[in-house]
N, C-alpha and C. Protein backbone atom coordinates (compact mmCIF):
# COMPACT_ATOMS: atom_id res chain seq x y z
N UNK A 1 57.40 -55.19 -17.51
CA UNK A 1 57.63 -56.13 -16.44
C UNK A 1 56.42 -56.10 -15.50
N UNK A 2 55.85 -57.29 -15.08
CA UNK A 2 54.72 -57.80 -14.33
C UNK A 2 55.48 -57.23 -12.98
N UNK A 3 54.65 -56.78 -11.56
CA UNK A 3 55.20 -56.86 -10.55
C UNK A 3 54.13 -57.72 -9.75
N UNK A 4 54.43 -58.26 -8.60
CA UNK A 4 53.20 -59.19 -8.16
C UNK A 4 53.67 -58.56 -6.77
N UNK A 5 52.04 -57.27 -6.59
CA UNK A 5 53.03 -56.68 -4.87
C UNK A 5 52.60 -57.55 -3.64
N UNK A 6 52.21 -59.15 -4.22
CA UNK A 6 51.73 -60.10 -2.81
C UNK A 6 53.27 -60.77 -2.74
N UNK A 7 53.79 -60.70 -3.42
CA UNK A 7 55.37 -61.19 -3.09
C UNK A 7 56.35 -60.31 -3.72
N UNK A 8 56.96 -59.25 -2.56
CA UNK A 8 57.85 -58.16 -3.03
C UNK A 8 59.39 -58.85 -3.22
N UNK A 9 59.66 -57.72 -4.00
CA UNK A 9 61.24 -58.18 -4.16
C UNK A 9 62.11 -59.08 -2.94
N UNK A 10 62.13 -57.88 -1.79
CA UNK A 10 62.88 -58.09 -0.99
C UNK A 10 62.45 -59.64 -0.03
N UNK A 11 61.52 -59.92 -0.38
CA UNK A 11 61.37 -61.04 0.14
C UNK A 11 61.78 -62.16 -1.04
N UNK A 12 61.81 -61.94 -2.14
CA UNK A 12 62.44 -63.16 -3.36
C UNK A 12 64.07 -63.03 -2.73
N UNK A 13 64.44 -61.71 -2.69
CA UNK A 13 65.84 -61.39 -2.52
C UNK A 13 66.25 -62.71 -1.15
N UNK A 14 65.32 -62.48 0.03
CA UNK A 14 65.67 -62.88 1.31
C UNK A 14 65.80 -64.74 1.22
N UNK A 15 64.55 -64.69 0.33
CA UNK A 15 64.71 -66.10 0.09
C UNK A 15 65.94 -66.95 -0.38
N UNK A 16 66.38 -66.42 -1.62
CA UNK A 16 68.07 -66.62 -2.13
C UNK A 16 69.17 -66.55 -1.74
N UNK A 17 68.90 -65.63 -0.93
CA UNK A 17 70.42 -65.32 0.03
C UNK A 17 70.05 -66.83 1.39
N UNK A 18 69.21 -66.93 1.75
CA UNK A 18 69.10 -68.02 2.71
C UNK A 18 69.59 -69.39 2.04
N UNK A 19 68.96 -69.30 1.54
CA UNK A 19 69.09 -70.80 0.15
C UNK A 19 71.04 -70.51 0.26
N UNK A 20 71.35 -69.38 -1.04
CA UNK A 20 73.06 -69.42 -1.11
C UNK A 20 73.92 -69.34 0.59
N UNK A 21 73.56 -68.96 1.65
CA UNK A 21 74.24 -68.76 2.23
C UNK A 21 74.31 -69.86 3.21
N UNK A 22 73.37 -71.38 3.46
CA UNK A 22 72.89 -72.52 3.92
C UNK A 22 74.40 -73.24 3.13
N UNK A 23 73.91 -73.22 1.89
CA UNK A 23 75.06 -74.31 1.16
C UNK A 23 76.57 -73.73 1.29
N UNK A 24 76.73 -72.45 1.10
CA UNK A 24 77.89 -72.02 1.32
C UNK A 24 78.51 -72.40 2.91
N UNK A 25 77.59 -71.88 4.05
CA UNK A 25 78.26 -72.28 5.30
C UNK A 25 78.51 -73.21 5.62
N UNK A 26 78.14 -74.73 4.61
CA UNK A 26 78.25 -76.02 4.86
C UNK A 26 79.04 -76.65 4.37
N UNK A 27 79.63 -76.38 3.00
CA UNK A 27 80.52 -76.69 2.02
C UNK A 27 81.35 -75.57 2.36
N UNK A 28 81.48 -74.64 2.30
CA UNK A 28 82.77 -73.76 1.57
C UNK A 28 83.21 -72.83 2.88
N UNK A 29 82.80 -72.31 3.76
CA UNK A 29 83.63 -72.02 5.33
C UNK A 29 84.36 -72.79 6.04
N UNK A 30 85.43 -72.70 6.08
CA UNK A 30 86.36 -73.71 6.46
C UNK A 30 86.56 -73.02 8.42
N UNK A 31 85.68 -72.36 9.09
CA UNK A 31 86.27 -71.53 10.37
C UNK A 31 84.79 -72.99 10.91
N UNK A 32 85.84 -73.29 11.74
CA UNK A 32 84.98 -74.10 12.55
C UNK A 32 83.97 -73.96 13.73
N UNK A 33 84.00 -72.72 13.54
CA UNK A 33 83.08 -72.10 14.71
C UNK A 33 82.04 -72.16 14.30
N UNK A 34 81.91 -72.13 13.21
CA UNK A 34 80.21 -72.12 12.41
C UNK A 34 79.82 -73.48 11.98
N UNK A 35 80.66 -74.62 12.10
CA UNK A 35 80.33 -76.20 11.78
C UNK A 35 78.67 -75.88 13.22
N UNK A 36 77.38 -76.53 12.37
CA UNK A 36 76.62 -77.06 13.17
C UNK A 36 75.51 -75.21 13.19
N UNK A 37 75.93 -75.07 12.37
CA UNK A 37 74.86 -73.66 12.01
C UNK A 37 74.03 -73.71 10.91
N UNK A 38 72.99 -73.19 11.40
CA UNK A 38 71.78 -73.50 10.45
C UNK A 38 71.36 -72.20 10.42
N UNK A 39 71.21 -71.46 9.10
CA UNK A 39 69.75 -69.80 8.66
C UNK A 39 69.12 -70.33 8.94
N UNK A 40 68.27 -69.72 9.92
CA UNK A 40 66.87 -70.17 10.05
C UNK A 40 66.11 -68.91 9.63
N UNK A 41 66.23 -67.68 9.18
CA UNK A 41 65.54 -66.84 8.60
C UNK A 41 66.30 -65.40 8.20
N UNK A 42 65.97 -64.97 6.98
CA UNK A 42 66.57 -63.83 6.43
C UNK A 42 65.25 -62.77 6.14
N UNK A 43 65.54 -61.21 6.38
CA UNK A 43 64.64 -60.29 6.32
C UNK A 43 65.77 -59.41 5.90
N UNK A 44 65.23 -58.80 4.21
CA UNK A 44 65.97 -58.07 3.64
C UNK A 44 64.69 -56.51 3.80
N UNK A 45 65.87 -55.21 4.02
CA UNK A 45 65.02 -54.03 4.21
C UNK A 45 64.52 -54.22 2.60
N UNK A 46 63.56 -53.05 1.79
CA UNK A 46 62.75 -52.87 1.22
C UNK A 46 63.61 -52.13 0.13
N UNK A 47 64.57 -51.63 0.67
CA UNK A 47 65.75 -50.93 -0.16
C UNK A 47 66.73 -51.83 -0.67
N UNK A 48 66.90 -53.06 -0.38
CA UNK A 48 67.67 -54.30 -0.46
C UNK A 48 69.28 -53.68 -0.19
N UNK A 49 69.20 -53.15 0.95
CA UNK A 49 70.65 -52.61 1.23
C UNK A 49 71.04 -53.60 2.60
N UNK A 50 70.42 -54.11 3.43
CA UNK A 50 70.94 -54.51 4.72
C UNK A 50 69.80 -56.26 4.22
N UNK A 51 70.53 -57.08 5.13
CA UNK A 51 70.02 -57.96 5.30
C UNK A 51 70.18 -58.49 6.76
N UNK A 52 69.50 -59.10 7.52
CA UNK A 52 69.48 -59.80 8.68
C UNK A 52 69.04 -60.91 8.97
N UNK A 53 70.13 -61.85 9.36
CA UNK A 53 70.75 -63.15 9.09
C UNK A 53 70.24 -63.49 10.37
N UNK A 54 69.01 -64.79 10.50
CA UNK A 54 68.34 -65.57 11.77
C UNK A 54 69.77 -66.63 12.17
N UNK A 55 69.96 -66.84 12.81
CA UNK A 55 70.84 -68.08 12.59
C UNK A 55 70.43 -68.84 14.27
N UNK A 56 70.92 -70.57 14.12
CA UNK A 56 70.94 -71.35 15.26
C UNK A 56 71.90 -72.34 15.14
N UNK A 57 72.38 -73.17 16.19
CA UNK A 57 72.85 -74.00 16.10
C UNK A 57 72.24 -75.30 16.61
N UNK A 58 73.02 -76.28 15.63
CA UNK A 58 72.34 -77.51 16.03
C UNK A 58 73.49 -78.71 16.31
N UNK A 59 73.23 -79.75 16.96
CA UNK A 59 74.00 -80.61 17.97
C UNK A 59 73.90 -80.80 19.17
N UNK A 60 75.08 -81.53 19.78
CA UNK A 60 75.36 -81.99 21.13
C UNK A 60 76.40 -80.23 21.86
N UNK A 61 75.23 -79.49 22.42
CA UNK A 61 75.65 -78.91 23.25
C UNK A 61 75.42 -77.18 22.41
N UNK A 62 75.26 -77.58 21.04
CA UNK A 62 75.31 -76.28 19.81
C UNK A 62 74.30 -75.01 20.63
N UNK A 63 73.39 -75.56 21.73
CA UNK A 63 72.19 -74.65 21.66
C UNK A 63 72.84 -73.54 23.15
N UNK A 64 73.82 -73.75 23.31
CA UNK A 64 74.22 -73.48 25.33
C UNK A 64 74.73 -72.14 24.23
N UNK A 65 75.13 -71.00 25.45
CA UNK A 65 75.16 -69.37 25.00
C UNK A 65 76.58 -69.60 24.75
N UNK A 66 77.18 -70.04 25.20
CA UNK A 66 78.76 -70.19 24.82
C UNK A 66 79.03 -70.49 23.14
N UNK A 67 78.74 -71.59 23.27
CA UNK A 67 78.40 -72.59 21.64
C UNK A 67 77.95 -71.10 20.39
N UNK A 68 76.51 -70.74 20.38
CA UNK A 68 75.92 -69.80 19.79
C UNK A 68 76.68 -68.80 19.98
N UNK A 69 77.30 -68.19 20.98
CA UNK A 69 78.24 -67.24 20.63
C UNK A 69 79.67 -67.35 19.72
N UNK A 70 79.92 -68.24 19.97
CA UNK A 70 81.14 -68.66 19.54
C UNK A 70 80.74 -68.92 17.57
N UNK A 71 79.35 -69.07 17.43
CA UNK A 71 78.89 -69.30 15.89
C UNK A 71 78.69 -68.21 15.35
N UNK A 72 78.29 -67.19 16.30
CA UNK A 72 77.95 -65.36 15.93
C UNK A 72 79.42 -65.04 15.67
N UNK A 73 80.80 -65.05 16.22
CA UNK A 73 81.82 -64.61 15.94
C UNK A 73 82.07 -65.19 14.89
N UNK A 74 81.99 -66.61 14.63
CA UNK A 74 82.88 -67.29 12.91
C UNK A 74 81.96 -66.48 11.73
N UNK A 75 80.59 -66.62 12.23
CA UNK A 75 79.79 -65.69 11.21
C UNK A 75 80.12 -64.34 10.79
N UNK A 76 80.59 -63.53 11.87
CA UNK A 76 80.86 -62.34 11.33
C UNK A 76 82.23 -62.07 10.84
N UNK A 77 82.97 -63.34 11.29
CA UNK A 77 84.67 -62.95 10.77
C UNK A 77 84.11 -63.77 9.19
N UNK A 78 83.50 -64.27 8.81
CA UNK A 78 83.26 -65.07 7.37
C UNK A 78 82.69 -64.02 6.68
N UNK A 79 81.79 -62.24 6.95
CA UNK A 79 80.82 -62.01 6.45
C UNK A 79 81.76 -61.48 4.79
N UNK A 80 82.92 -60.76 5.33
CA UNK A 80 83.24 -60.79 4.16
C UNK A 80 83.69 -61.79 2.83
N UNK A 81 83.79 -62.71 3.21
CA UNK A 81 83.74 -64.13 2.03
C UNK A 81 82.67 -64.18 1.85
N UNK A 82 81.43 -64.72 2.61
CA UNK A 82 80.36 -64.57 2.35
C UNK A 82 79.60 -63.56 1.43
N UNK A 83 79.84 -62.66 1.35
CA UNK A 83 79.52 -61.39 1.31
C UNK A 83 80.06 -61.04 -0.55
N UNK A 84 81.05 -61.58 -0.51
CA UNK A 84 82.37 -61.74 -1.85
C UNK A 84 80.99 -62.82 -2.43
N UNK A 85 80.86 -63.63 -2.06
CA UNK A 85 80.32 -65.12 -2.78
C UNK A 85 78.93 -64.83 -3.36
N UNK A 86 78.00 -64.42 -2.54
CA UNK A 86 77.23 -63.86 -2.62
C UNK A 86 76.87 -63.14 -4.03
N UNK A 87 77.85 -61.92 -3.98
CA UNK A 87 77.98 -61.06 -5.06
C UNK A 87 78.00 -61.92 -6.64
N UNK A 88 79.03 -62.97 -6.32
CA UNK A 88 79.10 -63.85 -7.74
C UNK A 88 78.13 -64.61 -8.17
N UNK A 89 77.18 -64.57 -7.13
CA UNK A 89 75.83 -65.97 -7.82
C UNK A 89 74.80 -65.75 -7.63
N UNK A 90 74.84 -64.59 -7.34
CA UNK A 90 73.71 -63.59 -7.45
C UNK A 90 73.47 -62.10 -8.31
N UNK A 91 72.07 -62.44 -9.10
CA UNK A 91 72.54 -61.15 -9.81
C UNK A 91 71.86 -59.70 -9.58
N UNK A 92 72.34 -59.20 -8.61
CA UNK A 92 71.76 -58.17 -8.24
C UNK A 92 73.03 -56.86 -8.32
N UNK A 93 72.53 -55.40 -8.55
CA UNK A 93 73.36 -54.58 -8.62
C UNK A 93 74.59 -54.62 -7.67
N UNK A 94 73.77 -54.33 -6.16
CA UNK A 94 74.54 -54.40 -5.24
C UNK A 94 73.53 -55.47 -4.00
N UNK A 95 74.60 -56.55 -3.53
CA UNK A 95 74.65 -57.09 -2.50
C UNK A 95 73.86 -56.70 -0.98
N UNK A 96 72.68 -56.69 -0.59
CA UNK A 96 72.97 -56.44 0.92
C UNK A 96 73.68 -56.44 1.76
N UNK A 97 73.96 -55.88 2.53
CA UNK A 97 74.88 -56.15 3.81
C UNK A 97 74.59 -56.76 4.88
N UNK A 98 75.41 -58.39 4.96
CA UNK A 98 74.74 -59.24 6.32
C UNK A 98 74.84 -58.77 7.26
N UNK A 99 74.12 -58.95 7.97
CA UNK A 99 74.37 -58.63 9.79
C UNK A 99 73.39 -59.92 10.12
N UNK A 100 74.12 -60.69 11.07
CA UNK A 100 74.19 -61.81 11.60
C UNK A 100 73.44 -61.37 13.44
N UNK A 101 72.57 -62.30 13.54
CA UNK A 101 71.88 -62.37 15.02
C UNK A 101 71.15 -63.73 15.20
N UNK A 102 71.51 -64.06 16.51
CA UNK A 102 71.15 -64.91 17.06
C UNK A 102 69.52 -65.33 17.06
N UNK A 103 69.47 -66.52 16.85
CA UNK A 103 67.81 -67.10 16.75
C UNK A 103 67.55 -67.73 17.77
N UNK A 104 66.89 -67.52 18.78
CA UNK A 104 66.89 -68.65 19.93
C UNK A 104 65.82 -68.63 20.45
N UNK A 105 64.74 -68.90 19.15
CA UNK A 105 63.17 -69.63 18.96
C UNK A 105 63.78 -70.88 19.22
N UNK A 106 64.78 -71.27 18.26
CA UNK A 106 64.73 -73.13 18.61
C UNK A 106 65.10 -73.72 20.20
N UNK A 107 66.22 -72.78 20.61
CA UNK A 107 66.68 -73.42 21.46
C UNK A 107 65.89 -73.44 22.35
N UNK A 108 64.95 -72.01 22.58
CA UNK A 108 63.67 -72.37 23.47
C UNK A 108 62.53 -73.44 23.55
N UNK A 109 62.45 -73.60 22.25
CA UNK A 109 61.58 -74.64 21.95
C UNK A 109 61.81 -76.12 22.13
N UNK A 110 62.99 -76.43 22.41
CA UNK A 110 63.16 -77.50 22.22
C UNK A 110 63.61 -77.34 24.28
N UNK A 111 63.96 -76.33 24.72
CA UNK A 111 64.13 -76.82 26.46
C UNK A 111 62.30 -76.84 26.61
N UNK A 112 61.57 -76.11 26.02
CA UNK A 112 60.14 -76.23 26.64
C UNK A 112 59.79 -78.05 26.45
N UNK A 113 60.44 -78.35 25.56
CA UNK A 113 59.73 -79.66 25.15
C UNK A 113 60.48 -80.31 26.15
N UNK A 114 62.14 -80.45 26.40
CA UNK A 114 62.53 -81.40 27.40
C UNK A 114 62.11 -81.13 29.11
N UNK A 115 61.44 -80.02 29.27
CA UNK A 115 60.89 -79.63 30.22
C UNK A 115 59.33 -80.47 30.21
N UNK A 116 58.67 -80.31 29.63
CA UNK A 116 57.16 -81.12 29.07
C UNK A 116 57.74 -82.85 29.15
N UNK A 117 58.42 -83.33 28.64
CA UNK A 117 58.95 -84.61 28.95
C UNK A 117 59.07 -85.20 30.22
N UNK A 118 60.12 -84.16 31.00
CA UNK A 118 60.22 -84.59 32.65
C UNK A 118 58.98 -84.30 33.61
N UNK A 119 57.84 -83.51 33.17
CA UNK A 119 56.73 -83.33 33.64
C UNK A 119 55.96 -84.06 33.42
N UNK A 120 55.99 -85.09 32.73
CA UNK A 120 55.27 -86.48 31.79
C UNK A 120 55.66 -87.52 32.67
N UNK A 121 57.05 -87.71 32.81
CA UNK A 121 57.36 -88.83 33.36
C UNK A 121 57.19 -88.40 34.74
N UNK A 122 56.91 -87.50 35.72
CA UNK A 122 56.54 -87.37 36.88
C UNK A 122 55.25 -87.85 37.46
């Protein structure tokens, strides 16, 4: 077996689980706390035992701390389905373990910009 150490496992690993866990939270979680959640980045340790889940929300109001909190709780009451699903469509020995945290690059980014807007029109 070839290894290519400019792209390690755990980053093929991180990639897949983002990919499966995007379509899954969109189709197949039925807890509505997580409607309007987007991975925005996965970093699996090197041991492929833990994984850590970027997440944001998107919509009318998705980005306020209330909203995003309220998406961190459906996330972690889902991890075990998730977690179950995972295991089946993926073929790895054992599964990482999600742990879910808040991403709030976007939400910053996007008040800097409506901030830059009202400084425009001034």
């Amino acid at each position: 077996m070839v290894m290519n150490r400019s792209y390690p496992r755990s980053v093929r690993v991180a990639e897949l689980i983002q990919s499966e866990l995007g379509g899954m939270i969109l189709r197949e979680v039925k807890d509505p706390r997580v409607r309007g959640t987007m991975i925005t980045k996965v970093e699996v340790t090197h041991d492929l035992r833990v994984a850590d889940v970027f997440f944001s929300r998107y919509g009318k109001e998705r980005g306020s701390e209330e909203e995003v909190d309220e998406g961190l709780e459906g996330l972690r009451h889902a991890t075990g389905f998730l977690q179950a699903k995972l295991s089946e469509r993926l073929r790895l020995r054992r599964v990482p373990r999600l742990e879910f945290h808040i991403d709030r690059g976007l939400g910053r980014g996007a008040e800097i910009n409506r901030m830059l807007r009202e400084l425009e029109r001034e």
